[in-house]
N, C-alpha and C. Protein backbone atom coordinates (compact mmCIF):
# COMPACT_ATOMS: atom_id res chain seq x y z
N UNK A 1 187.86 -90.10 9.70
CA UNK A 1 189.16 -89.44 9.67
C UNK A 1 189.02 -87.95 9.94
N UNK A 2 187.88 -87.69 9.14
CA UNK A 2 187.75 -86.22 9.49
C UNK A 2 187.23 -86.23 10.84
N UNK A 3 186.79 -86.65 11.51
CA UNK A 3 186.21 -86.44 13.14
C UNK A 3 188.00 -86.57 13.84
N UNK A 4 188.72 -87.44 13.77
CA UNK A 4 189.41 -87.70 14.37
C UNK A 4 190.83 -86.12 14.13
N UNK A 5 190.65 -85.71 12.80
CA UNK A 5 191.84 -84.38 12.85
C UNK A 5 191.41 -82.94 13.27
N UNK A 6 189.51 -83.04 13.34
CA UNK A 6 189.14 -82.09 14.27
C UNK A 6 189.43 -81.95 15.49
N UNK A 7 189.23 -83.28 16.10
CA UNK A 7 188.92 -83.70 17.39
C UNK A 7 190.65 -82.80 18.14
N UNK A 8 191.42 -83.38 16.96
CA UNK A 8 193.03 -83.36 17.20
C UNK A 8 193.05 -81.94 17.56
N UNK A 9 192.90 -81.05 16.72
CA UNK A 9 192.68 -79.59 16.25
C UNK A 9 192.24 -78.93 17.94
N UNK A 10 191.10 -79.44 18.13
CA UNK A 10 190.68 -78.90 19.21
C UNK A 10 191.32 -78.97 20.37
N UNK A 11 192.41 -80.55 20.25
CA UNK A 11 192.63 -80.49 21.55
C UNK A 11 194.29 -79.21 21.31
N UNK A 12 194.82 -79.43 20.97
CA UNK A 12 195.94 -78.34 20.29
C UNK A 12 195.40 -76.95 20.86
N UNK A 13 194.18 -76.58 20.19
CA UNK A 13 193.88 -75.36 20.43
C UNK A 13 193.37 -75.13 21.87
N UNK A 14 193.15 -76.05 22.45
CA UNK A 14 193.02 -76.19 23.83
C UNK A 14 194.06 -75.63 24.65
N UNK A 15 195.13 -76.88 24.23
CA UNK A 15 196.26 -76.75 25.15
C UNK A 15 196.84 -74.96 24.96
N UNK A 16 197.08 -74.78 23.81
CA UNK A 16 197.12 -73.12 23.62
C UNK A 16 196.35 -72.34 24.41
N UNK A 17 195.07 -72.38 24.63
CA UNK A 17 194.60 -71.33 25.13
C UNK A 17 194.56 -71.15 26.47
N UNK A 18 194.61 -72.54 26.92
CA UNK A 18 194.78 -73.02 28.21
C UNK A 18 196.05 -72.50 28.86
N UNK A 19 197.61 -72.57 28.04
CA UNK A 19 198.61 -72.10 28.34
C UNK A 19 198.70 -70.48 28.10
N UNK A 20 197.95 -69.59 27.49
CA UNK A 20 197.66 -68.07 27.22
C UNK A 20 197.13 -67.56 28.49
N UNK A 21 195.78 -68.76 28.88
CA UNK A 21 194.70 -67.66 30.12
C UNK A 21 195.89 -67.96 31.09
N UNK A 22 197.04 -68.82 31.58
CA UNK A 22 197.82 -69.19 32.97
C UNK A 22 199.26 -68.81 32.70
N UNK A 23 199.37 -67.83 31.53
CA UNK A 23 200.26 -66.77 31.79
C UNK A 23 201.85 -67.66 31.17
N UNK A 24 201.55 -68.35 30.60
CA UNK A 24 202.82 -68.96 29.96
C UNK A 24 202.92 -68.70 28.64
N UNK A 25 204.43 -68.23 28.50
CA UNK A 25 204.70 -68.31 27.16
C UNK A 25 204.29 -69.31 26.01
N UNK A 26 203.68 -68.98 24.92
CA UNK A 26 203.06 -69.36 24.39
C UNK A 26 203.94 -69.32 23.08
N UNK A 27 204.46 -71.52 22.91
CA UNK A 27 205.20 -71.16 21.83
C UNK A 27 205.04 -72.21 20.62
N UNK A 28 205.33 -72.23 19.40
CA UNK A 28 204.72 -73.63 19.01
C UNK A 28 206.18 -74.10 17.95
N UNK A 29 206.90 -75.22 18.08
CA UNK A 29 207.94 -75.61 17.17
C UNK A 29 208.09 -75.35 15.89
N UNK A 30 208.91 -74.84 15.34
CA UNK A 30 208.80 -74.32 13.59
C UNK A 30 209.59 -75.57 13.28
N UNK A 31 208.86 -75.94 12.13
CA UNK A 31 209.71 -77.47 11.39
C UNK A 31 210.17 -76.70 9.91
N UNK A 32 210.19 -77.62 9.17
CA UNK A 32 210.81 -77.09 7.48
C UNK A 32 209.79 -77.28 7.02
N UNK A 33 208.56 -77.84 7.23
CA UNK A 33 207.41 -77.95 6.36
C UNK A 33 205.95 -77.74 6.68
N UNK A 34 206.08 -77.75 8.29
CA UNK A 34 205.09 -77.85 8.76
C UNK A 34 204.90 -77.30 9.89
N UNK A 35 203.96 -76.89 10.76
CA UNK A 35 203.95 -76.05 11.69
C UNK A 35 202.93 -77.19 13.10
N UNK A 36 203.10 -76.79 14.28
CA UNK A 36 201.98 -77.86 14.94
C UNK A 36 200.08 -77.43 14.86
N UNK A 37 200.04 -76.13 14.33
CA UNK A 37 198.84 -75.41 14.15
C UNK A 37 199.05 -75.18 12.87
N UNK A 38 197.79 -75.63 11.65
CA UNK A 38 198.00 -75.42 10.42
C UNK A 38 197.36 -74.17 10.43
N UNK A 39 197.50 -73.57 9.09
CA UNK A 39 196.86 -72.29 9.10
C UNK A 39 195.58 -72.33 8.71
N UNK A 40 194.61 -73.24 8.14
CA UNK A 40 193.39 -73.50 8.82
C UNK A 40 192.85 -73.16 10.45
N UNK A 41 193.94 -74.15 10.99
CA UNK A 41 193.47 -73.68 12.38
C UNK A 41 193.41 -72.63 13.40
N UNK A 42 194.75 -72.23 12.46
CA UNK A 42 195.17 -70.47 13.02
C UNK A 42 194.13 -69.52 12.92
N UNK A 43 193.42 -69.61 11.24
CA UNK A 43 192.57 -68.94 11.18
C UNK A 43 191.35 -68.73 12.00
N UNK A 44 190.92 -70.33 11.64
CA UNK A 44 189.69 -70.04 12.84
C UNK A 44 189.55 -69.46 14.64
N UNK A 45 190.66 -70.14 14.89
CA UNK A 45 191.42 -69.63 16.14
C UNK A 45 191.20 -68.13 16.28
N UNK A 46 191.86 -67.59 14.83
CA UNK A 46 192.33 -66.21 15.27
C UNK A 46 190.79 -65.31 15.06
N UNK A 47 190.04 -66.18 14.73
CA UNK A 47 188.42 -65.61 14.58
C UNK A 47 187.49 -65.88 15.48
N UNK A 48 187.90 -66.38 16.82
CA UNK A 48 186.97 -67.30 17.58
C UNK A 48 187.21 -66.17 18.87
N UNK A 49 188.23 -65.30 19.00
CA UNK A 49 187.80 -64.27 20.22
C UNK A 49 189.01 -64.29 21.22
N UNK A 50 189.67 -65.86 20.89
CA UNK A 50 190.72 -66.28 22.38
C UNK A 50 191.98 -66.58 21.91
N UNK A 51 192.06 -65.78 20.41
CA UNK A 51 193.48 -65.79 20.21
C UNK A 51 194.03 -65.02 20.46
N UNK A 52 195.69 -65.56 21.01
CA UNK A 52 196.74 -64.77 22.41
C UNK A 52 197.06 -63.61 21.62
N UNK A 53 197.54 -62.60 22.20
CA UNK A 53 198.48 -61.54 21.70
C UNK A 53 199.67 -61.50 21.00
N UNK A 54 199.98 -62.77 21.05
CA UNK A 54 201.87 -62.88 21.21
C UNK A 54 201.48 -64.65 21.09
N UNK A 55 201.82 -65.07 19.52
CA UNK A 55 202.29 -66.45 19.47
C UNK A 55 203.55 -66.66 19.03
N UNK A 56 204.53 -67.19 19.96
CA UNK A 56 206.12 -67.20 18.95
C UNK A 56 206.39 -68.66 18.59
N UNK A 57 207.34 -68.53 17.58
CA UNK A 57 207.77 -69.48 17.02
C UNK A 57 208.84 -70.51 18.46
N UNK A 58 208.99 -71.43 18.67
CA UNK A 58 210.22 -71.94 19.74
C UNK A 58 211.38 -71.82 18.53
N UNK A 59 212.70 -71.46 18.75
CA UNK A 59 213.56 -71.60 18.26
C UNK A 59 214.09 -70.48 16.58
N UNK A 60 212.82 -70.10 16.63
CA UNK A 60 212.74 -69.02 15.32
C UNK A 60 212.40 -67.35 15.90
N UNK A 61 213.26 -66.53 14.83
CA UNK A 61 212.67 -65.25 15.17
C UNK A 61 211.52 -64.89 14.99
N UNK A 62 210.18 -64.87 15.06
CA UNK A 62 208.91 -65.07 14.38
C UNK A 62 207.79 -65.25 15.13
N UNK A 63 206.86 -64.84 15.69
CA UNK A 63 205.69 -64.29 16.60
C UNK A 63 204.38 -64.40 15.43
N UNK A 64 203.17 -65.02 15.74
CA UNK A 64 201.87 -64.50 14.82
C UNK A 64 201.24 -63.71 15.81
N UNK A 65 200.52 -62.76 15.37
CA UNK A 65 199.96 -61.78 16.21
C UNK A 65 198.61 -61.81 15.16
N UNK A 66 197.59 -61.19 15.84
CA UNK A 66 196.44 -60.42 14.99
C UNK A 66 197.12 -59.20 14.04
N UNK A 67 196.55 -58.69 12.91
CA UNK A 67 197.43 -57.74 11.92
C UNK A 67 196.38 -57.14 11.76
N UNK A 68 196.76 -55.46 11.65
CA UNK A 68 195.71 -54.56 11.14
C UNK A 68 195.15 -54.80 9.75
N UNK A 69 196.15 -55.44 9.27
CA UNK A 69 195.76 -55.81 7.55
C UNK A 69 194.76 -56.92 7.47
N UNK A 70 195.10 -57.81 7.93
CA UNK A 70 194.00 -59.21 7.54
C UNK A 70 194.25 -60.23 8.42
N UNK A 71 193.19 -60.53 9.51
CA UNK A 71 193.56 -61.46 10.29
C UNK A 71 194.47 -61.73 11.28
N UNK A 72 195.10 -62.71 10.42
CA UNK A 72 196.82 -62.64 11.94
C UNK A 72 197.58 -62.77 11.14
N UNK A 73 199.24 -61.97 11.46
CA UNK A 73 200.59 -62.21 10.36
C UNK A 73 201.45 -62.64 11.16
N UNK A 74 202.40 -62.50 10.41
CA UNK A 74 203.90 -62.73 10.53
C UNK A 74 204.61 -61.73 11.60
N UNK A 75 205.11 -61.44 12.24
CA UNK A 75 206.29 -60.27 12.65
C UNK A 75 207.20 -60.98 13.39
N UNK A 76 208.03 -60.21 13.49
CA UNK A 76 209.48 -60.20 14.37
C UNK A 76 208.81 -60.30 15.75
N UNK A 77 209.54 -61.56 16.37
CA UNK A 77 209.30 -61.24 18.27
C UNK A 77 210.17 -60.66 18.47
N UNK A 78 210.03 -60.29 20.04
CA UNK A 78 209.85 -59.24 20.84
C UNK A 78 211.43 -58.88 20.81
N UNK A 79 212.60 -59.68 20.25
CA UNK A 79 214.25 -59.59 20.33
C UNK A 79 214.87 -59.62 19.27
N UNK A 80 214.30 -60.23 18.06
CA UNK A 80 214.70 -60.21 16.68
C UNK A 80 214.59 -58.84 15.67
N UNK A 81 215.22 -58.87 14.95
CA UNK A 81 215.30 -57.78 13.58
C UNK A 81 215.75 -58.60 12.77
N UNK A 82 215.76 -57.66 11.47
CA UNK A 82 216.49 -58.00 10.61
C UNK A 82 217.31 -56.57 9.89
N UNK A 83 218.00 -56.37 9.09
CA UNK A 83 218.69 -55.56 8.44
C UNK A 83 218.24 -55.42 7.07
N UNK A 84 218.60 -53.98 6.02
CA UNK A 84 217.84 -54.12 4.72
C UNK A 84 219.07 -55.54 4.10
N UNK A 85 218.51 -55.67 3.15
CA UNK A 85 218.86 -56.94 2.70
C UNK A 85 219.11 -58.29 2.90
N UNK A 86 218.99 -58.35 4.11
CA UNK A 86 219.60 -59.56 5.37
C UNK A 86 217.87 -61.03 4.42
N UNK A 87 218.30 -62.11 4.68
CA UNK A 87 217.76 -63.04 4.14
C UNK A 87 216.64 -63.05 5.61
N UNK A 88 215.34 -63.18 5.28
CA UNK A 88 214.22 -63.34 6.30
C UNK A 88 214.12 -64.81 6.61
N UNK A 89 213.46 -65.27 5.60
CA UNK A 89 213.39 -66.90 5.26
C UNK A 89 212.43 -67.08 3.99
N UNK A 90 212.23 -68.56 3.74
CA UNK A 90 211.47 -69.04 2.26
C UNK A 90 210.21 -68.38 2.85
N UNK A 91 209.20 -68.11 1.73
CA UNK A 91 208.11 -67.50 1.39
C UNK A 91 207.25 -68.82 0.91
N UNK A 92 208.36 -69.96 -0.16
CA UNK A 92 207.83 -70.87 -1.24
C UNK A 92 209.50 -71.51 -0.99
N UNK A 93 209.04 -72.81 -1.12
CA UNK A 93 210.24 -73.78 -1.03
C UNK A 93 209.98 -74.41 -2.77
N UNK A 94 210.97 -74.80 -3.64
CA UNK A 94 210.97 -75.21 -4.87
C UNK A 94 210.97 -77.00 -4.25
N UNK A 95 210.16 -77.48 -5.03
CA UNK A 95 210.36 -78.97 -4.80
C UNK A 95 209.82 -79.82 -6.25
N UNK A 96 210.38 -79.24 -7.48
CA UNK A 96 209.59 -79.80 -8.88
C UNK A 96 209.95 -78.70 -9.76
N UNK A 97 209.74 -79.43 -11.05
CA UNK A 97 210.29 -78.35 -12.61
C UNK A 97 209.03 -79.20 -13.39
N UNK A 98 208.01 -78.60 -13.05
CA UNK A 98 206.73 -79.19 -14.03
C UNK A 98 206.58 -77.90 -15.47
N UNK A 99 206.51 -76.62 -14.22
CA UNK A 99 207.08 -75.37 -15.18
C UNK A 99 205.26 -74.58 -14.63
N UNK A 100 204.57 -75.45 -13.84
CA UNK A 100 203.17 -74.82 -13.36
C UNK A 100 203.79 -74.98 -11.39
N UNK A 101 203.61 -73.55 -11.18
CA UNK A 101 203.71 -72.85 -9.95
C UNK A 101 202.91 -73.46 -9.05
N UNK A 102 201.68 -73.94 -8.93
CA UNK A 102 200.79 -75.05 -8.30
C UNK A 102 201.52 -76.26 -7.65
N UNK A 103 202.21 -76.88 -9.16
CA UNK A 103 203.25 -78.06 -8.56
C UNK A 103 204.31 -78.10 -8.58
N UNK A 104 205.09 -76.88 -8.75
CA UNK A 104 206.46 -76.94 -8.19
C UNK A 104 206.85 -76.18 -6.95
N UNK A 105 206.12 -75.31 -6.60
CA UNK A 105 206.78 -74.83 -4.92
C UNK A 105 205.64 -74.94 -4.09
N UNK A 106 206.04 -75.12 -2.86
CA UNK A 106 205.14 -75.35 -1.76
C UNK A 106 205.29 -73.62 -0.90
N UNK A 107 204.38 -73.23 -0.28
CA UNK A 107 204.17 -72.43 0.83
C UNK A 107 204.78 -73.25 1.82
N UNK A 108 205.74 -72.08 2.33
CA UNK A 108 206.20 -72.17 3.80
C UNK A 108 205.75 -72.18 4.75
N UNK A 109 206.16 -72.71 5.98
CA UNK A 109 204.91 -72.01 7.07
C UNK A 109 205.20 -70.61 7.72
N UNK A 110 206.49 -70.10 7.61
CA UNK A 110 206.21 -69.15 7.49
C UNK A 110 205.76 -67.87 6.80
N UNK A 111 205.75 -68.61 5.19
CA UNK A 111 204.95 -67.63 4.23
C UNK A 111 203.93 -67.84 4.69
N UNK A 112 203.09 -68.91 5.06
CA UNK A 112 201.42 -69.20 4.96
C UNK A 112 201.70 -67.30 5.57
N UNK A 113 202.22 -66.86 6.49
CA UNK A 113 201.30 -65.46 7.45
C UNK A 113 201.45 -64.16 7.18
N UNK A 114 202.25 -64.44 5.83
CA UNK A 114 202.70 -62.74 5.02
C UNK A 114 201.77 -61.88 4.63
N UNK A 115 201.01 -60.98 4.70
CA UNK A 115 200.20 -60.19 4.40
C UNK A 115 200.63 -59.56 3.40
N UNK A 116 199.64 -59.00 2.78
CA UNK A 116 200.07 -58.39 0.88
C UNK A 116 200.00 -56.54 1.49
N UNK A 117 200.65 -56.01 1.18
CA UNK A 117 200.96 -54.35 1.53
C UNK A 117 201.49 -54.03 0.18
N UNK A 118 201.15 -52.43 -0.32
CA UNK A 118 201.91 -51.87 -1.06
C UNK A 118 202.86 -51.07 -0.45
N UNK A 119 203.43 -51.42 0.59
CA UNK A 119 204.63 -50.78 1.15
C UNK A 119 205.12 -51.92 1.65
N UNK A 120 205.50 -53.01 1.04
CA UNK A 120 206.17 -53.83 2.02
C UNK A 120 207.27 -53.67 2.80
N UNK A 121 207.44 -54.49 3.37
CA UNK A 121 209.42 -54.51 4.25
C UNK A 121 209.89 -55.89 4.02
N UNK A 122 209.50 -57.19 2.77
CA UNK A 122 210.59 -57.34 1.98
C UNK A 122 210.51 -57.90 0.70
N UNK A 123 211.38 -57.91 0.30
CA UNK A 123 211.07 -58.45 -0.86
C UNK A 123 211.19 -59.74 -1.62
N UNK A 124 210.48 -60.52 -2.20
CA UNK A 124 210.55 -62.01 -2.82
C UNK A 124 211.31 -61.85 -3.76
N UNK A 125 212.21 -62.68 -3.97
CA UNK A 125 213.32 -63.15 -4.78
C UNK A 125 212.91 -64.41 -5.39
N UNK A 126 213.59 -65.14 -6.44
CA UNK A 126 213.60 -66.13 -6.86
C UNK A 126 214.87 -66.87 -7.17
N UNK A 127 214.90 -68.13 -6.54
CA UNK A 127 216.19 -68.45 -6.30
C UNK A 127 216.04 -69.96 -6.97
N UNK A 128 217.24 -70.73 -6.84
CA UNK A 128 216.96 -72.20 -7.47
C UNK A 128 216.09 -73.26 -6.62
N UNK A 129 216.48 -73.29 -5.25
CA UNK A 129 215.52 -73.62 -4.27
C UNK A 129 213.98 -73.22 -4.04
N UNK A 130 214.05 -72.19 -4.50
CA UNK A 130 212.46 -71.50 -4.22
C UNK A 130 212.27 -70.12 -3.63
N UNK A 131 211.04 -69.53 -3.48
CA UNK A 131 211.04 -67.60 -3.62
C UNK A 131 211.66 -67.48 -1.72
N UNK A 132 212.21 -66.76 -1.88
CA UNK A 132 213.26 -66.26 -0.64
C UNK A 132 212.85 -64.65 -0.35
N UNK A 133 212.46 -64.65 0.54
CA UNK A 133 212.22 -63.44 1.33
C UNK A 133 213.25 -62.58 2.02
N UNK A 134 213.91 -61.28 2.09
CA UNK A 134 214.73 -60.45 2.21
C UNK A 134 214.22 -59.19 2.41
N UNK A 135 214.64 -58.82 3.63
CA UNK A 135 214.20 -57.21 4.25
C UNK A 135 214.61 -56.43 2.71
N UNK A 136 213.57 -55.41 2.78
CA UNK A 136 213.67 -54.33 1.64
C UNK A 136 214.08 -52.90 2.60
N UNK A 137 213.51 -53.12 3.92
CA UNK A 137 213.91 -51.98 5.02
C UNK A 137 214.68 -52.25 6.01
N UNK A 138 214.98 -52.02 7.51
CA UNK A 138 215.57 -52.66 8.38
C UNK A 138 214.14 -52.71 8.89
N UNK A 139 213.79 -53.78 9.67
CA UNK A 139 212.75 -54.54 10.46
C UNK A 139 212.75 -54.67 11.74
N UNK A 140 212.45 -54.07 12.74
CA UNK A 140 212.74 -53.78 13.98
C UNK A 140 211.91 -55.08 14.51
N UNK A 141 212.00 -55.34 16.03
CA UNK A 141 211.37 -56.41 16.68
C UNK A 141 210.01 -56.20 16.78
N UNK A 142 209.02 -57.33 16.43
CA UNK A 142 207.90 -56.58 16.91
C UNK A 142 206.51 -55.72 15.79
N UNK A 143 207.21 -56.14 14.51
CA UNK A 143 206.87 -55.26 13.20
C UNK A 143 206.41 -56.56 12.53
N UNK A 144 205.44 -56.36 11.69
CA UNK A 144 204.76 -57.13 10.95
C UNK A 144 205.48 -57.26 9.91
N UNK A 145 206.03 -58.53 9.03
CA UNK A 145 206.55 -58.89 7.71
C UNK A 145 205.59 -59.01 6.92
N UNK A 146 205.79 -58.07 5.94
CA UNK A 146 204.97 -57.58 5.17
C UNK A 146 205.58 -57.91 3.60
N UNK A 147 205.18 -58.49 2.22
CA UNK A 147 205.52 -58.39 1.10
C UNK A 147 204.11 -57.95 -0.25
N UNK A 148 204.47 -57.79 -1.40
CA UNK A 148 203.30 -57.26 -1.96
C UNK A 148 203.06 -58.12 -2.95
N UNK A 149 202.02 -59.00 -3.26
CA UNK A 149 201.54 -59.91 -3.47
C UNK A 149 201.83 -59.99 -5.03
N UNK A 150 201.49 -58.75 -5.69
CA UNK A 150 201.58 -58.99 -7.19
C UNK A 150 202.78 -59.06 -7.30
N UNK A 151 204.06 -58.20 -6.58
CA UNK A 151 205.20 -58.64 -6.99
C UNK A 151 205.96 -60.52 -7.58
N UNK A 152 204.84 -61.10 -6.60
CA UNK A 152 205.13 -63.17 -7.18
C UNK A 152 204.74 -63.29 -8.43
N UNK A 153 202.88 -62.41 -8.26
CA UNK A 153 202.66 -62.78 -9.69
C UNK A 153 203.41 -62.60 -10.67
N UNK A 154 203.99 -61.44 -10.87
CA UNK A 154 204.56 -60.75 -11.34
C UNK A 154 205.94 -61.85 -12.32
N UNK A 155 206.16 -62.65 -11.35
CA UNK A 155 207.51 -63.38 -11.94
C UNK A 155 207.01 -64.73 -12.47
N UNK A 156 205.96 -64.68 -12.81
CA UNK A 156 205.20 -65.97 -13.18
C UNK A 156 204.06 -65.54 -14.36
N UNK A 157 204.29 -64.53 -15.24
CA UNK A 157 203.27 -64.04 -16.00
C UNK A 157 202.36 -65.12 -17.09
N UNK A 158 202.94 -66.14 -17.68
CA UNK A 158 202.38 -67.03 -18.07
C UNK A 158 201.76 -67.99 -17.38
N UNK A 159 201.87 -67.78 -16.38
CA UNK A 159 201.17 -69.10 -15.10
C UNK A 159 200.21 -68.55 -14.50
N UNK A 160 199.08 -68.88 -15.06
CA UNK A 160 197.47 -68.41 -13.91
C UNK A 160 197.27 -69.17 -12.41
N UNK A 161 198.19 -70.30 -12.95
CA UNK A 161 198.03 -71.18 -11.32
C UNK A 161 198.85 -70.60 -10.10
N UNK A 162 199.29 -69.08 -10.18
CA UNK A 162 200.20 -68.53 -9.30
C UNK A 162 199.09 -67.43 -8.58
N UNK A 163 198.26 -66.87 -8.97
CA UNK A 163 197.23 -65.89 -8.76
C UNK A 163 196.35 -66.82 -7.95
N UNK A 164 196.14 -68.40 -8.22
CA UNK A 164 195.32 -68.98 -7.14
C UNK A 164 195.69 -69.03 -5.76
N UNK A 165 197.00 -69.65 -6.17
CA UNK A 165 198.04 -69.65 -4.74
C UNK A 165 198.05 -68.33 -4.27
N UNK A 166 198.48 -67.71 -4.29
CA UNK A 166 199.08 -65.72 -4.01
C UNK A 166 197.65 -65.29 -3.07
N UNK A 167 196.55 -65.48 -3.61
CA UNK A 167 195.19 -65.10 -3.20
C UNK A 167 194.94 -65.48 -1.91
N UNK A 168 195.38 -67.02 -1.34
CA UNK A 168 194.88 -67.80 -0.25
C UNK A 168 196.54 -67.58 0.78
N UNK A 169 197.35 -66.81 0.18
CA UNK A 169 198.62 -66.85 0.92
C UNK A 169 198.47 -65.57 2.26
């Protein structure tokens, strides 16, 4: 099984790079849960030398790029903004009331690419659905989405299983 979701992996990352060196937009479907490149694969990808400049979301405002901060993030493509307060998207989707942060919200795929800054541009909320992301600045096209990591912990002080998650986010 495991040979066969590498094998998968590779060919994915194929077709990507293949569509980068011949000058095509380079885009990958955003679902509600899942992305067609997990962020496993992103990672290694984005460590292997031949990851593109410019990956956008099809149908979403949302580009991964390499980030001066760590790896590759989140930002606005090349036509999108947002406004201060304007709703970004989920960070963490709520799916359970166990009352441990581990098993009640899931990472988004577009949280998996938020980088931790002490200056962010937005801020996590907590809502009945799950933590919701919202410009703290206006966000021009093209700008890395940025939030600050202890702020989650922060709303979870009795829960150590939130500092595991937060760490790998």
């Amino acid at each position: 099984m495991k040979k066969i979701i590498l094998i998968l992996s590779i060919v994915f990352i194929s077709g990507f790079v293949n569509a980068q060196t011949t000058n095509y937009e380079m885009k990958f479907r955003y679902h509600n849960r899942d992305t067609l490149l997990s962020r496993i694969t992103i990672h290694f990808w984005s460590e292997s030398g031949q990851f593109p400049a410019y990956l956008k979301w099809e149908n979403a405002p949302f580009s991964i790029r390499p980030s001066n901060i760590s790896g590759v993030g989140l930002f606005t493509d090349s036509t999108s903004s947002f406004t201060s307060g304007q709703n970004v998207g989920w960070a963490f989707t709520k799916f359970s009331n166990t009352g441990s942060f581990m098993y009640d919200y899931i990472e988004s795929n577009i949280g998996m690419y938020i980088n931790d800054s002490q200056t962010p541009n937005v801020s996590v909320i907590s809502t009945p659905q799950g933590l919701m992301m919202k410009a703290a600045t206006n966000i021009a096209p093209n700008t890395e989405i940025i939030a600050r990591y202890q702020d989650i912990i922060n709303m979870f002080p009795n829960d150590e299983s939130v500092k595991l998650l937060i760490q790998y986010w």
